[in-house]
C-alpha atoms as a PDB file:
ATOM      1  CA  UNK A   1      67.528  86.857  91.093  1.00  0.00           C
ATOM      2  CA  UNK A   2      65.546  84.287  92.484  1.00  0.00           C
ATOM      3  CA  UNK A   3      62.517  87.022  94.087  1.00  0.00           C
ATOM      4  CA  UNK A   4      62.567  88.551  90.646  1.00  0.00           C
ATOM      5  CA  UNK A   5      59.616  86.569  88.763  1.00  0.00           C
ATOM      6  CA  UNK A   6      59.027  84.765  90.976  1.00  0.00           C
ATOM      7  CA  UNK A   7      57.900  87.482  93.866  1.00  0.00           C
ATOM      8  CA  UNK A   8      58.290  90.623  91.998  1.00  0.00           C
ATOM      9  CA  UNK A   9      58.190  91.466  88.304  1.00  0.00           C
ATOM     10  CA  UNK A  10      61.524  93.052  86.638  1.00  0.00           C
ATOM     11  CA  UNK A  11      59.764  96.503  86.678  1.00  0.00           C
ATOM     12  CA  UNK A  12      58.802  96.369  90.633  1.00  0.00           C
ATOM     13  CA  UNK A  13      62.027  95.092  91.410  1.00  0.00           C
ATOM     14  CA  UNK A  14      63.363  98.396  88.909  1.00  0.00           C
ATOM     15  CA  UNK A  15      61.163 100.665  91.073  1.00  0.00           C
ATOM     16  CA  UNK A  16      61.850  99.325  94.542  1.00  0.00           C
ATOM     17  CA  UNK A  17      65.845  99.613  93.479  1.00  0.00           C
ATOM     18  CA  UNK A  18      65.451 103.085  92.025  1.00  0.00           C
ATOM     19  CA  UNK A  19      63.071 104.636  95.086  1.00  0.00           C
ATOM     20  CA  UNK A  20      66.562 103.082  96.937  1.00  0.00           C
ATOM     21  CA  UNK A  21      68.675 104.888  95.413  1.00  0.00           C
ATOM     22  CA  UNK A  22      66.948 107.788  95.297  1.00  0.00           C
ATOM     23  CA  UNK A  23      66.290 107.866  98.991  1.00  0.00           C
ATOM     24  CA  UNK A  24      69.852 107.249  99.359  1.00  0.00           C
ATOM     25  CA  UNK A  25      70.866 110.348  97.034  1.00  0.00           C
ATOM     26  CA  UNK A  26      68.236 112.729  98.848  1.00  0.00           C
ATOM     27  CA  UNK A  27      69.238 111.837 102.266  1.00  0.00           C
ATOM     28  CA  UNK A  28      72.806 111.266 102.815  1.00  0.00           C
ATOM     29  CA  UNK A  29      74.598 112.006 100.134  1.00  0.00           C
ATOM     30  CA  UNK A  30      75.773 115.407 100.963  1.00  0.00           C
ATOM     31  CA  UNK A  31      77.280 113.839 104.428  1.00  0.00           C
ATOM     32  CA  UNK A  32      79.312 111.268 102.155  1.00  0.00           C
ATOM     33  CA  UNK A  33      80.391 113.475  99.240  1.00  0.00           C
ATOM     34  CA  UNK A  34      81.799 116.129 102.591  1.00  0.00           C
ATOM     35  CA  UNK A  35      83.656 112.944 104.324  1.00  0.00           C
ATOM     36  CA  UNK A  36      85.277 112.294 101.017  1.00  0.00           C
ATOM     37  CA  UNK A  37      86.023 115.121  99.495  1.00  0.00           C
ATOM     38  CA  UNK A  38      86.608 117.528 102.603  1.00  0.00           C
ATOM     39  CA  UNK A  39      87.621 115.373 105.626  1.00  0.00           C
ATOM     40  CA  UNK A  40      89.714 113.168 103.515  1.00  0.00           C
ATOM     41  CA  UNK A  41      91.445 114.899 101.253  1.00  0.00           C
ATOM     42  CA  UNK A  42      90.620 118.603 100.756  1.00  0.00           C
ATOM     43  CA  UNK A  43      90.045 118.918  96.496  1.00  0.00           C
ATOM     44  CA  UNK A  44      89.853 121.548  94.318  1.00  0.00           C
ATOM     45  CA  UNK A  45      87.630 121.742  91.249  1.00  0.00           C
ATOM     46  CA  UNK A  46      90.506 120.235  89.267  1.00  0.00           C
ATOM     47  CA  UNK A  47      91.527 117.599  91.622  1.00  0.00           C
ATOM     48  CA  UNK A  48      87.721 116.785  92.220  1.00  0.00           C
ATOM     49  CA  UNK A  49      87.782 116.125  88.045  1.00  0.00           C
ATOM     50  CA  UNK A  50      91.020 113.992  88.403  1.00  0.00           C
ATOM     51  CA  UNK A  51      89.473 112.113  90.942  1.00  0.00           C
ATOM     52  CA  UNK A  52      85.779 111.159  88.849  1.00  0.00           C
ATOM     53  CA  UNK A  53      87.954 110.542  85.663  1.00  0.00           C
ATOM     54  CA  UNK A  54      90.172 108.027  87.664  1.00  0.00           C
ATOM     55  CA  UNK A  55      87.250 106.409  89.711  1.00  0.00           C
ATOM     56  CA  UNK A  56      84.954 106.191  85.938  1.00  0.00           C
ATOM     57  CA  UNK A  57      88.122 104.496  84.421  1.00  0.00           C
ATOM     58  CA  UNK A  58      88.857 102.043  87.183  1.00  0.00           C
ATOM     59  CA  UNK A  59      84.978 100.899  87.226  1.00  0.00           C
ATOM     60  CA  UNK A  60      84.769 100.757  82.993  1.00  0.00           C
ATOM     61  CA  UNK A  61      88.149  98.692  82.874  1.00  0.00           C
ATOM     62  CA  UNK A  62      87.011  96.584  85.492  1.00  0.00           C
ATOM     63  CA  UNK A  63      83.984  96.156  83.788  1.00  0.00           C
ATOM     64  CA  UNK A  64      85.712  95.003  80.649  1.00  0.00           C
ATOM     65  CA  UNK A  65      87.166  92.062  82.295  1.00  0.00           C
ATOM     66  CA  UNK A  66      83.943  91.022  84.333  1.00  0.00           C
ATOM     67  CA  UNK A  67      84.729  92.256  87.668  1.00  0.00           C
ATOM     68  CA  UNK A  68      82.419  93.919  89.682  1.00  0.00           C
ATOM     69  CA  UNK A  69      83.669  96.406  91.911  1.00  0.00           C
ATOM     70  CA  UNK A  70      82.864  99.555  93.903  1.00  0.00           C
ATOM     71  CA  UNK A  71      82.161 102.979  92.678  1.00  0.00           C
ATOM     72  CA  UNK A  72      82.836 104.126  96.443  1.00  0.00           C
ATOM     73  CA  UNK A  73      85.471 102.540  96.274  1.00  0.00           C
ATOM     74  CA  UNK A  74      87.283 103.632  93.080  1.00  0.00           C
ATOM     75  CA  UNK A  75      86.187 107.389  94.006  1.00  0.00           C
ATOM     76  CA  UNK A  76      87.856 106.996  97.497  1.00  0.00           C
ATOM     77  CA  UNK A  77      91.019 105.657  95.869  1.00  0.00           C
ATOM     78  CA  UNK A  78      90.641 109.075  93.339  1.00  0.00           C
ATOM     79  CA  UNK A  79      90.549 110.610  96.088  1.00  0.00           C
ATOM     80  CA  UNK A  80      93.132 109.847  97.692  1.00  0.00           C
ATOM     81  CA  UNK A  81      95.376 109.447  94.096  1.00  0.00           C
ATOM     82  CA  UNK A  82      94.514 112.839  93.261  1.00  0.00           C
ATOM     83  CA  UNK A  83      95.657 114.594  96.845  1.00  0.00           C
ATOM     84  CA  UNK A  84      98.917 112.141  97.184  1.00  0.00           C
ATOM     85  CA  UNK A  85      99.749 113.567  93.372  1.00  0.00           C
ATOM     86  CA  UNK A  86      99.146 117.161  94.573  1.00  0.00           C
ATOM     87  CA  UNK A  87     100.872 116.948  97.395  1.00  0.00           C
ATOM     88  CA  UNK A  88      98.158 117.373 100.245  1.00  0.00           C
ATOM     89  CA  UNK A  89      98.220 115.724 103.372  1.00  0.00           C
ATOM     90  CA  UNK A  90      95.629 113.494 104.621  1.00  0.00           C
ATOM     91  CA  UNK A  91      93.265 115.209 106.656  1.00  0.00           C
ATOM     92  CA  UNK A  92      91.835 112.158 109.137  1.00  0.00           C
ATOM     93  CA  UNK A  93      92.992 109.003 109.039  1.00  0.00           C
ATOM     94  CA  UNK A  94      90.467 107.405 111.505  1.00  0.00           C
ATOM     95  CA  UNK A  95      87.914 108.466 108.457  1.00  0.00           C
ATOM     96  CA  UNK A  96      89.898 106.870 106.208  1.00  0.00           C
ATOM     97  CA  UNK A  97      89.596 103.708 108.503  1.00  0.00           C
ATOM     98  CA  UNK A  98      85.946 103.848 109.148  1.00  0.00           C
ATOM     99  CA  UNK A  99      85.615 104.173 105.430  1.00  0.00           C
ATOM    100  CA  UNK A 100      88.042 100.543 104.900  1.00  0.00           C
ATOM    101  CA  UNK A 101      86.010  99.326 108.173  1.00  0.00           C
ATOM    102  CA  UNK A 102      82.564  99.886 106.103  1.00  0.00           C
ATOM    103  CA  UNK A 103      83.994  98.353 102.315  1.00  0.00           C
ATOM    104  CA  UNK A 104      84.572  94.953 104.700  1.00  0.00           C
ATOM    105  CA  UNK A 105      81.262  95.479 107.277  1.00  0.00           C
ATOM    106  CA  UNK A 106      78.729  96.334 104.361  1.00  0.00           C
ATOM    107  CA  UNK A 107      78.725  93.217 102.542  1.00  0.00           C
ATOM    108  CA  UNK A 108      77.929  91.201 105.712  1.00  0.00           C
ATOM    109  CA  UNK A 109      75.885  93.695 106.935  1.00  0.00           C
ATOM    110  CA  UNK A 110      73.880  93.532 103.662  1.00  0.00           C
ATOM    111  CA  UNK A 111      74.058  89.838 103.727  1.00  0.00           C
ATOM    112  CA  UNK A 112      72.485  89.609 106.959  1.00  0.00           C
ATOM    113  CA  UNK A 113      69.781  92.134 106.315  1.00  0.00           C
ATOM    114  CA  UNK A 114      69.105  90.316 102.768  1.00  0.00           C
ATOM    115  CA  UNK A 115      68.164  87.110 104.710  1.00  0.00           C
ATOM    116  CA  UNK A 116      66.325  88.893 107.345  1.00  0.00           C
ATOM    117  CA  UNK A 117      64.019  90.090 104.534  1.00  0.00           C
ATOM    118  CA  UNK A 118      63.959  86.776 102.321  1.00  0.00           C
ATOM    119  CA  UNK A 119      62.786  84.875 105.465  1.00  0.00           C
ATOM    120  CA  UNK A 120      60.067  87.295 106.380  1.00  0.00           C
ATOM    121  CA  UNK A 121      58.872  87.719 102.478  1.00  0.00           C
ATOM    122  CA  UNK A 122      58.518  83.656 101.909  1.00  0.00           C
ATOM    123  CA  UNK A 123      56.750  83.043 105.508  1.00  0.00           C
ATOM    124  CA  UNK A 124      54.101  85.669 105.982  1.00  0.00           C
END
């Protein structure tokens, strides 16, 4: 991108992504993979397998053809493949809608925030 050589080197831009991530992964991601996979749908360990093989396919096929897309979103869509197929109701649909609510918010959200930090970077 256009901070990456020119503000940052590759492997700074690397770290700051991966400490992200990780921060991410080590704070919240029990609270997500529980929304999902509990107040959702409920799984089992098969349907939970169903769900990861469906989401990795979705993401490699789009892939093929140059798409990006969504890993929370394919899972979510697993998710809810898996429990429609095995016959399970949905447990909350207002999670379900927060969940749509954040795939169209986070983008702009991100956006916004990307900005915010571009601006402060290239004055100070």
């Amino acid at each position: 991108g256009a901070l990456v050589g020119k503000y940052l080197s590759v492997q700074m831009a690397a770290l700051i992504g991966g400490l992200s991530i990780a921060f991410g992964i080590l704070t919240y991601s029990r609270k997500v993979m529980m929304t999902v996979g509990k107040r959702i749908v409920e799984l089992d360990h098969f349907s939970s397998l169903i769900s990861i093989l469906a989401e990795s396919l979705t993401v490699w096929v789009y892939a093929l053809i140059g798409v990006p897309v969504s890993t929370s979103q394919a899972i979510v869509g697993g998710v809810l493949g898996a429990g429609y197929a095995k016959g399970t109701r949905l447990g909350s649909k207002k999670i379900l809608l927060r969940i749509i609510f954040g795939w169209v918010g986070a983008p702009a959200v991100a956006a916004v925030i990307s900005m915010g930090i571009y601006w402060i970077y290239t004055r100070f």
